[in-house]
N, C-alpha and C. Protein backbone atom coordinates (compact mmCIF):
# COMPACT_ATOMS: atom_id res chain seq x y z
N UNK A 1 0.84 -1.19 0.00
CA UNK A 1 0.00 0.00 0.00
C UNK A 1 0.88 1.25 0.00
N UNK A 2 0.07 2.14 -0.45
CA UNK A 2 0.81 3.79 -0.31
C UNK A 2 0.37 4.33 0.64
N UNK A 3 1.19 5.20 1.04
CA UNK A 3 0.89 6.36 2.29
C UNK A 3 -0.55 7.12 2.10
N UNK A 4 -1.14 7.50 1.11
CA UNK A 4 -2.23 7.68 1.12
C UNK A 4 -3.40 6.37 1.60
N UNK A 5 -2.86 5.13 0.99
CA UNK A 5 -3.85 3.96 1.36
C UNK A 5 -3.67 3.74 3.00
N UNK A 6 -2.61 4.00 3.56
CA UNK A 6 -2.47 3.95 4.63
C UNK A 6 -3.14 4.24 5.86
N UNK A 7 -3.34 5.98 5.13
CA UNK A 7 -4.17 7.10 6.06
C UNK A 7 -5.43 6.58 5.71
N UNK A 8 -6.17 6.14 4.53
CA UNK A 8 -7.00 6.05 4.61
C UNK A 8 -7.85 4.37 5.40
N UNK A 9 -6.86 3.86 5.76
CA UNK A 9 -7.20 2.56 6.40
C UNK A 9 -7.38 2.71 8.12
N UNK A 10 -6.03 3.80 8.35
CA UNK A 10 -6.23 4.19 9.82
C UNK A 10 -7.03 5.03 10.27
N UNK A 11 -7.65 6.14 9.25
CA UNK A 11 -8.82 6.65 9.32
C UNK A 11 -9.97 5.97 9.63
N UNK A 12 -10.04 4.87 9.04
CA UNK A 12 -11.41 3.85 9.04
C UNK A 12 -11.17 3.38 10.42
N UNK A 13 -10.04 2.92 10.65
CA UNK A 13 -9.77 1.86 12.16
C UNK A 13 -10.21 2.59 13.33
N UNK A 14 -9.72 3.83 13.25
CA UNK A 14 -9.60 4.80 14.47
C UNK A 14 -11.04 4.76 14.82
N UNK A 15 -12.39 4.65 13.80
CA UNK A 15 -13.90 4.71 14.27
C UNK A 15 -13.90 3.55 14.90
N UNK A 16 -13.09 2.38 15.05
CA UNK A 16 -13.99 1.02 15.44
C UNK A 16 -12.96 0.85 16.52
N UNK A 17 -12.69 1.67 17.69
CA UNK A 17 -12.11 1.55 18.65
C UNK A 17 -13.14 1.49 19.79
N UNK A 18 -12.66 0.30 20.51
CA UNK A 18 -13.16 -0.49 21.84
C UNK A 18 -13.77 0.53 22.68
N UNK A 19 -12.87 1.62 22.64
CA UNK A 19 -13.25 2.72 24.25
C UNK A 19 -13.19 3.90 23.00
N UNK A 20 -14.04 5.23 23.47
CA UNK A 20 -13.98 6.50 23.06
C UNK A 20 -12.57 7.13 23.44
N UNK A 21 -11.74 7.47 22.72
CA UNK A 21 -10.49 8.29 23.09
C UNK A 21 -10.68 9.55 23.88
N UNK A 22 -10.00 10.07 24.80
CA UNK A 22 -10.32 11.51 25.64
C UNK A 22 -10.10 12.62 24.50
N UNK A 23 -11.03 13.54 25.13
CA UNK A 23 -11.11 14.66 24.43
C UNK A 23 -9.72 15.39 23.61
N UNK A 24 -8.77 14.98 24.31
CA UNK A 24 -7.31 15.92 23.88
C UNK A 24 -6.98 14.95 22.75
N UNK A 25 -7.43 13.44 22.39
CA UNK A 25 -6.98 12.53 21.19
C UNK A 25 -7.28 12.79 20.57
N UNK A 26 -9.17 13.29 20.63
CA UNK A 26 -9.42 13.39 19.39
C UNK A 26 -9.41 14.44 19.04
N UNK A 27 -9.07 15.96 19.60
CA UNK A 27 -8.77 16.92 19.28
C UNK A 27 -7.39 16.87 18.21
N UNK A 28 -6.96 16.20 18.88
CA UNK A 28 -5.19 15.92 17.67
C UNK A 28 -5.89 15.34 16.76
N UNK A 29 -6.72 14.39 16.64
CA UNK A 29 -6.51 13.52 15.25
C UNK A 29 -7.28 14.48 14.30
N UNK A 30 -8.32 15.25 15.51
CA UNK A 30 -9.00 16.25 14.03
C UNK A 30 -8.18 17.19 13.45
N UNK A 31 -7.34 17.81 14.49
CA UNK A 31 -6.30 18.68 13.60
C UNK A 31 -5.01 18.11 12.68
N UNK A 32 -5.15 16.94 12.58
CA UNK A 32 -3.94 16.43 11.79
C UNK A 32 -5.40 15.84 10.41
N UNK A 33 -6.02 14.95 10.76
CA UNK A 33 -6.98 14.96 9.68
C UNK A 33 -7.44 16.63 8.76
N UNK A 34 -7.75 16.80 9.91
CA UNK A 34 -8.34 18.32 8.92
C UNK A 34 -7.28 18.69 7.89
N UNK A 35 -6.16 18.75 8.18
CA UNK A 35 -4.79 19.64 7.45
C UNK A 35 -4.65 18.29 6.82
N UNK A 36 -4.43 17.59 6.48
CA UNK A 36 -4.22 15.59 5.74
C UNK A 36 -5.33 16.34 4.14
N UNK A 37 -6.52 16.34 4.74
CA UNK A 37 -7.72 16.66 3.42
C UNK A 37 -7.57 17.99 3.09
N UNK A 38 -7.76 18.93 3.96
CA UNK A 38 -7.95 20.37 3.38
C UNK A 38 -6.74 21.23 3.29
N UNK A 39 -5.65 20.91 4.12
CA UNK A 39 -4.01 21.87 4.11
C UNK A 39 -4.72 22.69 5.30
N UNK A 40 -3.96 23.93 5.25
CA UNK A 40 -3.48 24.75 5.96
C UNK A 40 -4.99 25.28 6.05
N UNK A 41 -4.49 25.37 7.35
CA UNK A 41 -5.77 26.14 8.43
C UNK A 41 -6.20 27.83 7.99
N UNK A 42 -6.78 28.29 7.28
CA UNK A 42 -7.12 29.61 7.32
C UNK A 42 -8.50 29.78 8.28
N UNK A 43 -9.14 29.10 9.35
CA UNK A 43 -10.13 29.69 9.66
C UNK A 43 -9.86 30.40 10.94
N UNK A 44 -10.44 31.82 11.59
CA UNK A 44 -10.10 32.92 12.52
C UNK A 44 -10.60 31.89 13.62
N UNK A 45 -9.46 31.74 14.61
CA UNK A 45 -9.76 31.28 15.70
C UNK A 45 -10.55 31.50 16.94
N UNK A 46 -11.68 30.92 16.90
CA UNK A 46 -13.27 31.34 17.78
C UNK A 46 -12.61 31.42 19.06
N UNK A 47 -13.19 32.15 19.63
CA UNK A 47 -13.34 33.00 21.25
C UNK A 47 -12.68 31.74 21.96
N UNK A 48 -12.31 31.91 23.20
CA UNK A 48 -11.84 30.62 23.97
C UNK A 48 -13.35 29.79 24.65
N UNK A 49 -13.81 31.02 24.69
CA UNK A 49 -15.36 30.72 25.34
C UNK A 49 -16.05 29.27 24.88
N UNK A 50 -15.87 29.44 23.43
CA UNK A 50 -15.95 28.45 22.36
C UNK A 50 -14.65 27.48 22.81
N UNK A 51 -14.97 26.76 23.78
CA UNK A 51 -13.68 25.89 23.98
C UNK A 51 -13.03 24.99 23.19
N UNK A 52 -13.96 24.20 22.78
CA UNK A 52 -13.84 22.86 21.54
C UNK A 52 -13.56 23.56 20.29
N UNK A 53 -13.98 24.33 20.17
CA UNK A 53 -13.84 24.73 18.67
C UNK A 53 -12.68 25.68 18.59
N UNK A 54 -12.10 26.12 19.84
CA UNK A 54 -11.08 26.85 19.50
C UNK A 54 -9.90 25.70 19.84
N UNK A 55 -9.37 25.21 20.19
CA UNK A 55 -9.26 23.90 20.45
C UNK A 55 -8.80 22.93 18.98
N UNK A 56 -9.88 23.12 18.28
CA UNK A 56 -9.78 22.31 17.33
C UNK A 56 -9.50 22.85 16.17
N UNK A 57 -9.70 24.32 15.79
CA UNK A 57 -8.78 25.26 15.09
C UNK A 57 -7.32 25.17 15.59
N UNK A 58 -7.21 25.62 16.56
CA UNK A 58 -5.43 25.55 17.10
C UNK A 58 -4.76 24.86 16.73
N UNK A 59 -5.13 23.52 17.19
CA UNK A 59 -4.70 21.91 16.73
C UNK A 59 -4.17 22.00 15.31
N UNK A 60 -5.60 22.40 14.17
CA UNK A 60 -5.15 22.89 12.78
C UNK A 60 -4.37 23.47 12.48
N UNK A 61 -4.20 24.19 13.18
CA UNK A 61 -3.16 25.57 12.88
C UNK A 61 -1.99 25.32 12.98
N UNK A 62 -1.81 24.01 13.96
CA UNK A 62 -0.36 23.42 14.69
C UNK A 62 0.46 23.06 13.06
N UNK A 63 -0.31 22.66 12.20
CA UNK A 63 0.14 21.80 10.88
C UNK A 63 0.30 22.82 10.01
N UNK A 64 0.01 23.83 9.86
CA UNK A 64 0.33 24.94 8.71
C UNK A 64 1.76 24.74 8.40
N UNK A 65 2.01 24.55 7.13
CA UNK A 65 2.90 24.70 5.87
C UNK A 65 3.51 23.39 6.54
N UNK A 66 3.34 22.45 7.08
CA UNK A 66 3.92 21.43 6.97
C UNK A 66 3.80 20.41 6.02
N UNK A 67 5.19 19.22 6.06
CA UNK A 67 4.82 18.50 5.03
C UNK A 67 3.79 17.64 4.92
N UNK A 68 2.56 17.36 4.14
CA UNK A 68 1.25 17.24 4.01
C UNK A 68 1.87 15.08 4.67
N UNK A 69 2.92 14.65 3.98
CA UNK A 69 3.35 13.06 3.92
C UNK A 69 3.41 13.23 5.25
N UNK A 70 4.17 14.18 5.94
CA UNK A 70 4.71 14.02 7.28
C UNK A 70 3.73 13.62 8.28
N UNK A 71 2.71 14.67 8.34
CA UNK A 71 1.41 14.62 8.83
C UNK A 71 1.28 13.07 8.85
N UNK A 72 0.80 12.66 7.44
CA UNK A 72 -0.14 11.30 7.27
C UNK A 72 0.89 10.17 8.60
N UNK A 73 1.98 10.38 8.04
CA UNK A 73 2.66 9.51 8.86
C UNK A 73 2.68 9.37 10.63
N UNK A 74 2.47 10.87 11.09
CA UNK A 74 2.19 11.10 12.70
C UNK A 74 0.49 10.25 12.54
N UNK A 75 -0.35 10.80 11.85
CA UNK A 75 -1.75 10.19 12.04
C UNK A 75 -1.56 8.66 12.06
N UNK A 76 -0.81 8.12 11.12
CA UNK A 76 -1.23 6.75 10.93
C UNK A 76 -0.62 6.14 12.27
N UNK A 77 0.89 6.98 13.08
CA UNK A 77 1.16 5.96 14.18
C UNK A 77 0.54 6.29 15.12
N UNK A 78 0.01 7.49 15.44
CA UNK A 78 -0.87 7.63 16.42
C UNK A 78 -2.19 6.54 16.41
N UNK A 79 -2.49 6.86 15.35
CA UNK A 79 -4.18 5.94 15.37
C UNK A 79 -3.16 4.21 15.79
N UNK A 80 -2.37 4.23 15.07
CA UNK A 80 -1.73 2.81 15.69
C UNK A 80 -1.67 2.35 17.43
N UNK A 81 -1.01 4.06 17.68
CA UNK A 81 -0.78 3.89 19.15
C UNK A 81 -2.52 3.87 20.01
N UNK A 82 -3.35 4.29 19.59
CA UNK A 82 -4.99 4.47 19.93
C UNK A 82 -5.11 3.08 19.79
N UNK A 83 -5.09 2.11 19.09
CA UNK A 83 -5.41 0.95 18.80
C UNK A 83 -4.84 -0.13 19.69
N UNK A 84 -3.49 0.32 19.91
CA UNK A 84 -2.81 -0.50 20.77
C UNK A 84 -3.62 -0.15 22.33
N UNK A 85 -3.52 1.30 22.61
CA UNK A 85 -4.42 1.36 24.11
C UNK A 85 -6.05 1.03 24.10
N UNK A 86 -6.60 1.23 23.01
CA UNK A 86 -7.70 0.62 22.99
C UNK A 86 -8.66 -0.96 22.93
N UNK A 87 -7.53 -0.72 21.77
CA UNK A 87 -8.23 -2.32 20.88
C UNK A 87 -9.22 -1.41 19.77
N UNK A 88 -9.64 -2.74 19.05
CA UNK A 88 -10.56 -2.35 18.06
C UNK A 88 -11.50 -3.24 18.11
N UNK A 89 -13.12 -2.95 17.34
CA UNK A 89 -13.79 -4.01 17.54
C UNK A 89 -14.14 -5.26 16.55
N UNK A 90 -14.40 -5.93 16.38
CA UNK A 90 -13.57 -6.73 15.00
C UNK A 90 -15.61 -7.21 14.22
């Protein structure tokens, strides 16, 4: 497989995990997914008030002008490492 088939397999896996990941996991995986499909974060970062959502812009923002492969590669071992503390459900 290719690095794209990759992401897109650990993408799939990461939904069929045993336990819900804590809020700060899946805050990372959305900001490394988000920037994986769309690139670089241009959206104005909402109030803090807006906790989650500012949160999950930031995260995005963490990946600006990085290398798009590099990314895929942190996602795919993370979701690896999620899998290993979780399990998956088969």
């Amino acid at each position: 497989m290719n690095l794209e088939e990759d992401f897109n397999v650990a993408a799939e896996r990461v939904m069929n995990l045993n336990q819900k990941p804590t809020n700060n996991e899946l805050i990372k995986l959305y900001g490394m997914y988000k920037f994986i499909k769309l690139g670089n974060c241009e959206a104005t970062i909402p109030f803090k008030f807006f906790l989650v959502d500012h949160l999950k812009v930031t995260e995005w923002y963490k990946h600006n002008n990085r290398c798009r492969d590099d990314v895929m590669r942190e996602y795919i071992i993370f979701v690896e490492s999620l899998i290993n503390k979780y399990g998956v459900k088969n």
